[in-house]
C-alpha atoms as a PDB file:
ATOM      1  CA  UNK A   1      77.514  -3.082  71.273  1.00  0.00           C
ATOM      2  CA  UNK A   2      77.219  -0.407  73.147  1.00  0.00           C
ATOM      3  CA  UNK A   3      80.737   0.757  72.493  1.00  0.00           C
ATOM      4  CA  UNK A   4      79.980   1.062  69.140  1.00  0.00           C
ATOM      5  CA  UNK A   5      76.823   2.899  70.086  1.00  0.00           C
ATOM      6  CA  UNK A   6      79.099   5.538  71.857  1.00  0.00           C
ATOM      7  CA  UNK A   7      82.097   5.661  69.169  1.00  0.00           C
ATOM      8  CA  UNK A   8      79.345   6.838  66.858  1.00  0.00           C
ATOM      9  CA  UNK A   9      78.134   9.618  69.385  1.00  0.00           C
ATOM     10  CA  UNK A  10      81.315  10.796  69.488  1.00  0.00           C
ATOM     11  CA  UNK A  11      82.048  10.925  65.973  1.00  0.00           C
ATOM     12  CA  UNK A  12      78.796  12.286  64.908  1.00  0.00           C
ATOM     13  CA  UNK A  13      79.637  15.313  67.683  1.00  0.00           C
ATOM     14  CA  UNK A  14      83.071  15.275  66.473  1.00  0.00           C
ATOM     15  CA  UNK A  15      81.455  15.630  62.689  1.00  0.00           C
ATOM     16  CA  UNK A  16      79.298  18.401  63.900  1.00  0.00           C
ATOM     17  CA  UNK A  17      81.851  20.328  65.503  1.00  0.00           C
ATOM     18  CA  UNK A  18      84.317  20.101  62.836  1.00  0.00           C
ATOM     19  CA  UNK A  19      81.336  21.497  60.134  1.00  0.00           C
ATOM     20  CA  UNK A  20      80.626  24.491  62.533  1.00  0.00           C
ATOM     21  CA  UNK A  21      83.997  25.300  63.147  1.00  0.00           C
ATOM     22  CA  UNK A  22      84.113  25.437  58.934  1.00  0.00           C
ATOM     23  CA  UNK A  23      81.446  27.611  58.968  1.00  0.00           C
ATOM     24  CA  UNK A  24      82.485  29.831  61.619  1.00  0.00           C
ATOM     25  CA  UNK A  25      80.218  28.724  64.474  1.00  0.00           C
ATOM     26  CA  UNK A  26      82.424  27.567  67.073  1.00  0.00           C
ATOM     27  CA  UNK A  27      82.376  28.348  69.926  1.00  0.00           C
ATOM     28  CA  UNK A  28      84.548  30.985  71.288  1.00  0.00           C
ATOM     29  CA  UNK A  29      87.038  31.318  74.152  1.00  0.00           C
ATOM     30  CA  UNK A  30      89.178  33.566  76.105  1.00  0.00           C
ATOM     31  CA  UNK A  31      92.623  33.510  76.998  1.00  0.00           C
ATOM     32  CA  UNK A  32      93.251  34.920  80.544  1.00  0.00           C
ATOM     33  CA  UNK A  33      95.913  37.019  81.160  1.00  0.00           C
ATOM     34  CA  UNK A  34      97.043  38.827  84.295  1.00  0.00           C
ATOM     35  CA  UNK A  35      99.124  42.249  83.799  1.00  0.00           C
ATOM     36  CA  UNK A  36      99.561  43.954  87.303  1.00  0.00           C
ATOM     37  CA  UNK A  37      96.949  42.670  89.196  1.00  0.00           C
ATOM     38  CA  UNK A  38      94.252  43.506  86.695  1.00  0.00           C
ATOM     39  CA  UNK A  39      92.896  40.346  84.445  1.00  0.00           C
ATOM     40  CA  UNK A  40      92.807  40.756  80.702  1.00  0.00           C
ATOM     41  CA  UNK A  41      90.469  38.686  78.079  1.00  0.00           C
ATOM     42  CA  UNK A  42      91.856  38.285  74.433  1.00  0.00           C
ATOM     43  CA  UNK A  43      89.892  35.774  72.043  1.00  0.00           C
ATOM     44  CA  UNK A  44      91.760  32.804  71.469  1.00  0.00           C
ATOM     45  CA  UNK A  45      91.765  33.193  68.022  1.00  0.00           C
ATOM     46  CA  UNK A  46      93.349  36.247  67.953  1.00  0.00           C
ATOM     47  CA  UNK A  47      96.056  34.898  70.493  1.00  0.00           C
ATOM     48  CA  UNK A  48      97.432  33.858  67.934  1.00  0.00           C
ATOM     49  CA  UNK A  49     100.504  31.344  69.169  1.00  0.00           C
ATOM     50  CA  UNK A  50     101.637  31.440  72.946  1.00  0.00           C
ATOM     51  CA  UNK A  51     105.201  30.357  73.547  1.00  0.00           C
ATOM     52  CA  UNK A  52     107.421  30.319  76.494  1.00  0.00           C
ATOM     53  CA  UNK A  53     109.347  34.100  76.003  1.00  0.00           C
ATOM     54  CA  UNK A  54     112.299  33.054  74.058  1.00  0.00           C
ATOM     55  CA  UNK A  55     115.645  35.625  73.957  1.00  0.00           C
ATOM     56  CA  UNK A  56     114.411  39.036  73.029  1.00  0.00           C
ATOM     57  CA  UNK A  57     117.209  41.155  70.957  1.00  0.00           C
ATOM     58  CA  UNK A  58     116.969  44.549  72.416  1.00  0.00           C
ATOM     59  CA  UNK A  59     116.804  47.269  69.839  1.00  0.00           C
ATOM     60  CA  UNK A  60     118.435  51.014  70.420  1.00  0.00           C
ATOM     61  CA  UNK A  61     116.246  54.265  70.196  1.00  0.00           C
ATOM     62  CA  UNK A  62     112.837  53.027  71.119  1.00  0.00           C
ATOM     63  CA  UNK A  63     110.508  53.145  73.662  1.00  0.00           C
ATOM     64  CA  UNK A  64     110.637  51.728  76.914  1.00  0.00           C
ATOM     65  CA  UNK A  65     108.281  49.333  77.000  1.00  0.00           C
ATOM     66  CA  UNK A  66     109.326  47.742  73.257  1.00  0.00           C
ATOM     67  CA  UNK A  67     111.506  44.758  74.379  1.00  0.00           C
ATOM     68  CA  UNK A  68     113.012  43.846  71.374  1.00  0.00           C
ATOM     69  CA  UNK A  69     113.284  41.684  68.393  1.00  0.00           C
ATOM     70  CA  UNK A  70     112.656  37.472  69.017  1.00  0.00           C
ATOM     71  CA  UNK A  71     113.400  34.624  66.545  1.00  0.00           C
ATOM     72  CA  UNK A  72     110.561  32.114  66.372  1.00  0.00           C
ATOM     73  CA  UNK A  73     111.440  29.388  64.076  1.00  0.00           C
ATOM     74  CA  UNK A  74     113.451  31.614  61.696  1.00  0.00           C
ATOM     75  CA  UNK A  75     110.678  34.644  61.742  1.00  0.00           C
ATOM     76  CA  UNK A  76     111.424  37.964  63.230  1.00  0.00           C
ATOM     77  CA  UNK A  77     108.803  39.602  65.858  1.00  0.00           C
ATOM     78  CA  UNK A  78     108.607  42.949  67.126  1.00  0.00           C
ATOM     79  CA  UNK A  79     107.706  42.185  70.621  1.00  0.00           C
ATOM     80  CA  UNK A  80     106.074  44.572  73.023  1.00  0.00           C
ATOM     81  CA  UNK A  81     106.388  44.559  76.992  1.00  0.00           C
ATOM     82  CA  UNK A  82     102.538  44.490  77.451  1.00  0.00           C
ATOM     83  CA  UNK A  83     103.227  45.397  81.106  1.00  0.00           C
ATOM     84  CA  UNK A  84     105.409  48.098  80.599  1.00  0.00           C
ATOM     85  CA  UNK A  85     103.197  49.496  77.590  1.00  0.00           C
ATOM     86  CA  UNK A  86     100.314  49.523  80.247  1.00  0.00           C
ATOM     87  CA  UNK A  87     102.451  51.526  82.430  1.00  0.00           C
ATOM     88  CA  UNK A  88     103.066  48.946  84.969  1.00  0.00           C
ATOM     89  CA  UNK A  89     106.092  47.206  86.593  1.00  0.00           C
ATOM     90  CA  UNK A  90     108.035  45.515  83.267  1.00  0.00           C
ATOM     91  CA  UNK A  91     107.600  41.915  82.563  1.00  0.00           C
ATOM     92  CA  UNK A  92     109.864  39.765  84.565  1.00  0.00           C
ATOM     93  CA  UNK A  93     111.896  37.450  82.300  1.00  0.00           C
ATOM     94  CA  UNK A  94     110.914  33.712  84.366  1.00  0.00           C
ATOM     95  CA  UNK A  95     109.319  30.609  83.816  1.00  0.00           C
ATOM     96  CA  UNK A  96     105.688  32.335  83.597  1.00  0.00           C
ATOM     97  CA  UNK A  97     106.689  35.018  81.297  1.00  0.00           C
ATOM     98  CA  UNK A  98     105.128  34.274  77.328  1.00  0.00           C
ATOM     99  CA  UNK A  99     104.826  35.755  74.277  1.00  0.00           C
ATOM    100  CA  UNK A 100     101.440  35.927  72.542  1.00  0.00           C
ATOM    101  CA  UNK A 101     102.249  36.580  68.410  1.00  0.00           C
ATOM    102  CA  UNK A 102      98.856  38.851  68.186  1.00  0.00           C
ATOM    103  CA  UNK A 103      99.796  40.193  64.518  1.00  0.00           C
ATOM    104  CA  UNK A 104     100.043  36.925  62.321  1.00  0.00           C
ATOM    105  CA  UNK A 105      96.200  36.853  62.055  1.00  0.00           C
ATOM    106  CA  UNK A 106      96.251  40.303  60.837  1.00  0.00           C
ATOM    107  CA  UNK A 107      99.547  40.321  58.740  1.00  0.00           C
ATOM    108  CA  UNK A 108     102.028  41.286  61.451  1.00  0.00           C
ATOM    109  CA  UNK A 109     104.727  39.874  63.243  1.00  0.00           C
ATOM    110  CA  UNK A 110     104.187  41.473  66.394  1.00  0.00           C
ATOM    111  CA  UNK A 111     104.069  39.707  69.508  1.00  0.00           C
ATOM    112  CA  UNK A 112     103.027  40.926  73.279  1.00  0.00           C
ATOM    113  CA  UNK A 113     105.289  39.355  76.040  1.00  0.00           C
ATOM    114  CA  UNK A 114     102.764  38.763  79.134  1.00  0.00           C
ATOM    115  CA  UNK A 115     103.790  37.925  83.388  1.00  0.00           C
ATOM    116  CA  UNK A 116     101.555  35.560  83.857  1.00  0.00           C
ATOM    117  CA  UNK A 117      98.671  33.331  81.700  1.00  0.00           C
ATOM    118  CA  UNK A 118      95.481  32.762  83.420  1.00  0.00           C
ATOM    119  CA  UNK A 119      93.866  30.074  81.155  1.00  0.00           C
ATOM    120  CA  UNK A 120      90.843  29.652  79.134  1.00  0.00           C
ATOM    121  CA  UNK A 121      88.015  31.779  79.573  1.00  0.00           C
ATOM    122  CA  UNK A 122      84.381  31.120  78.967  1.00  0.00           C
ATOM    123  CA  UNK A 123      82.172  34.366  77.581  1.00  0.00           C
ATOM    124  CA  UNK A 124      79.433  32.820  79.161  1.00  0.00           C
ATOM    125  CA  UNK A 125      80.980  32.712  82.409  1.00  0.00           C
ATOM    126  CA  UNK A 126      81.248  37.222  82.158  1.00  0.00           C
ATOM    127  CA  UNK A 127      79.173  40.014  82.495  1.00  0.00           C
ATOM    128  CA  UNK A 128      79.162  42.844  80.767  1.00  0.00           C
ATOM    129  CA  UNK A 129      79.777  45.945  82.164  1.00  0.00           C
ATOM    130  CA  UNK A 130      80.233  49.643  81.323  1.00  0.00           C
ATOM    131  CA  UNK A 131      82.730  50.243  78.757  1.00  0.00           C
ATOM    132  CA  UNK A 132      85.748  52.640  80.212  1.00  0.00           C
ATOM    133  CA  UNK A 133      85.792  55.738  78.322  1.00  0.00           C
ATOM    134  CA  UNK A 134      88.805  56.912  79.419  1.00  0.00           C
ATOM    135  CA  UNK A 135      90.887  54.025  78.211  1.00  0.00           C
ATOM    136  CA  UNK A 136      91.761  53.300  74.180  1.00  0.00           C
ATOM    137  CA  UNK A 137      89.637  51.229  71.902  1.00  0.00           C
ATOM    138  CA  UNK A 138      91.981  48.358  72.038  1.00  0.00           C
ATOM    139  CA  UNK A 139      90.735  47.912  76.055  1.00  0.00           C
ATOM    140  CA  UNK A 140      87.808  49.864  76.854  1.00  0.00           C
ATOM    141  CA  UNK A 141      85.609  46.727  76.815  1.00  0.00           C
ATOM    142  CA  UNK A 142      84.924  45.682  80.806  1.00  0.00           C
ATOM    143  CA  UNK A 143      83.211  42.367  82.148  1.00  0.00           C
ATOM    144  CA  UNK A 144      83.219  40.981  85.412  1.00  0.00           C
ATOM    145  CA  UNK A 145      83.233  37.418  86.632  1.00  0.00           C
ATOM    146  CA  UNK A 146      81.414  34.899  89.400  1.00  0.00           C
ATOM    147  CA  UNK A 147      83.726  36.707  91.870  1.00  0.00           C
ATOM    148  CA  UNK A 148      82.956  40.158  91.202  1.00  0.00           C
ATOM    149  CA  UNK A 149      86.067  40.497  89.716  1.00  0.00           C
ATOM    150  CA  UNK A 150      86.825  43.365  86.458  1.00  0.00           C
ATOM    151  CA  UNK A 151      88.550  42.394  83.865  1.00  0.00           C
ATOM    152  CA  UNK A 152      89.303  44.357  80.266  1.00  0.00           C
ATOM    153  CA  UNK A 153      88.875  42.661  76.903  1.00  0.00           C
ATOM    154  CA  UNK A 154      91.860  42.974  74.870  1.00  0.00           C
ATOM    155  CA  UNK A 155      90.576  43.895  71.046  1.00  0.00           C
ATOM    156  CA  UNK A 156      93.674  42.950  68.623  1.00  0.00           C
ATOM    157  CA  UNK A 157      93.128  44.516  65.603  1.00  0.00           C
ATOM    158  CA  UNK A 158      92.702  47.912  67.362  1.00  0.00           C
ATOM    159  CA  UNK A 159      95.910  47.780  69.242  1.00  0.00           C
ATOM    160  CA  UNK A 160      97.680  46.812  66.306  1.00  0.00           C
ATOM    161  CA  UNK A 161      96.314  50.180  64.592  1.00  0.00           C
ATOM    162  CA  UNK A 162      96.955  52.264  67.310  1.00  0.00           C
ATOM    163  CA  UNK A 163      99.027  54.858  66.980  1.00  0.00           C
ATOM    164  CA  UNK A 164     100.583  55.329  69.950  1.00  0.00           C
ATOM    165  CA  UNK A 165     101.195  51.230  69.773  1.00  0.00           C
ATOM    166  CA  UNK A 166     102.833  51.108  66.249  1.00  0.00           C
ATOM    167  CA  UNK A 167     105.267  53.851  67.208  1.00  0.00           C
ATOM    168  CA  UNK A 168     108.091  52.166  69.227  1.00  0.00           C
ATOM    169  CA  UNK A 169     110.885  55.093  68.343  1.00  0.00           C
ATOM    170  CA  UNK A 170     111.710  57.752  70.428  1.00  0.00           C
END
């Protein structure tokens, strides 16, 4: 009996969940990245897919830090080096190297290739702190964790209108 009792629990949390995730309520998370030492936050939702870093195509006449074209299941993806972009040592190609495809959300196929995933990320687990002035939009937003550690909050859809981000040629 009490089985039962706790299969309808769960589904009546399960029902709950599923309704506010329909009307938008959900509860967010953060993906953890790390780009040269310095952790990044990006909400899962605009994550969009994380893969392992398939073969990147290199393409001629753009900027350093552009790695290429990738083929994911027959669509093409402009993929940045996120690293290199950020000025730091280039992404490794290895076992802990992955592409996040940031732009399908917003109607693009661009894709950031990250070192190294941290995990999920509770916002309730952060601080806020000062915003960085002297960084873009896109990464401006600071918080700090249970370990006094900073991290930056990676906002998609102003990267993906940045300027200096949407021009890969030389």
């Amino acid at each position: 009996m009490a089985r039962k009792n706790s299969l309808r629990d769960f589904q009546a949390y399960l029902a709950g969940r599923l309704s506010d995730a329909a009307q938008g309520q959900a509860g967010t998370s953060w993906l953890g990245i790390e780009i040269g030492g310095e952790g990044w936050l990006i909400d899962l939702a605009d994550s969009g897919e994380i893969i392992l870093a398939p073969q990147i195509a290199p393409v001629p006449l753009v900027q350093p830090w552009f790695a290429g074209m990738a083929n994911v299941r027959g669509n093409l993806f402009a993929v940045s080096d996120f690293s290199a972009f950020l000025g730091t040592q280039p992404t490794p190609h290895n076992a802990n190297a992955r592409l996040l495809l940031i732009g399908v959300r917003h109607g693009s196929n661009a894709a950031l290739l990250v070192p190294r995933m941290l995990g999920l990320k509770k916002p309730e687990n952060f601080v806020p702190q000062a915003d960085d002035e002297n960084f873009p939009d896109w990464g401006k937003q600071r918080f700090s964790d249970g370990e006094d550690r900073l991290w930056r909050k990676l906002a998609v859809r102003e990267l993906l209108a940045d300027r200096t981000f949407m021009n890969i040629g030389i």
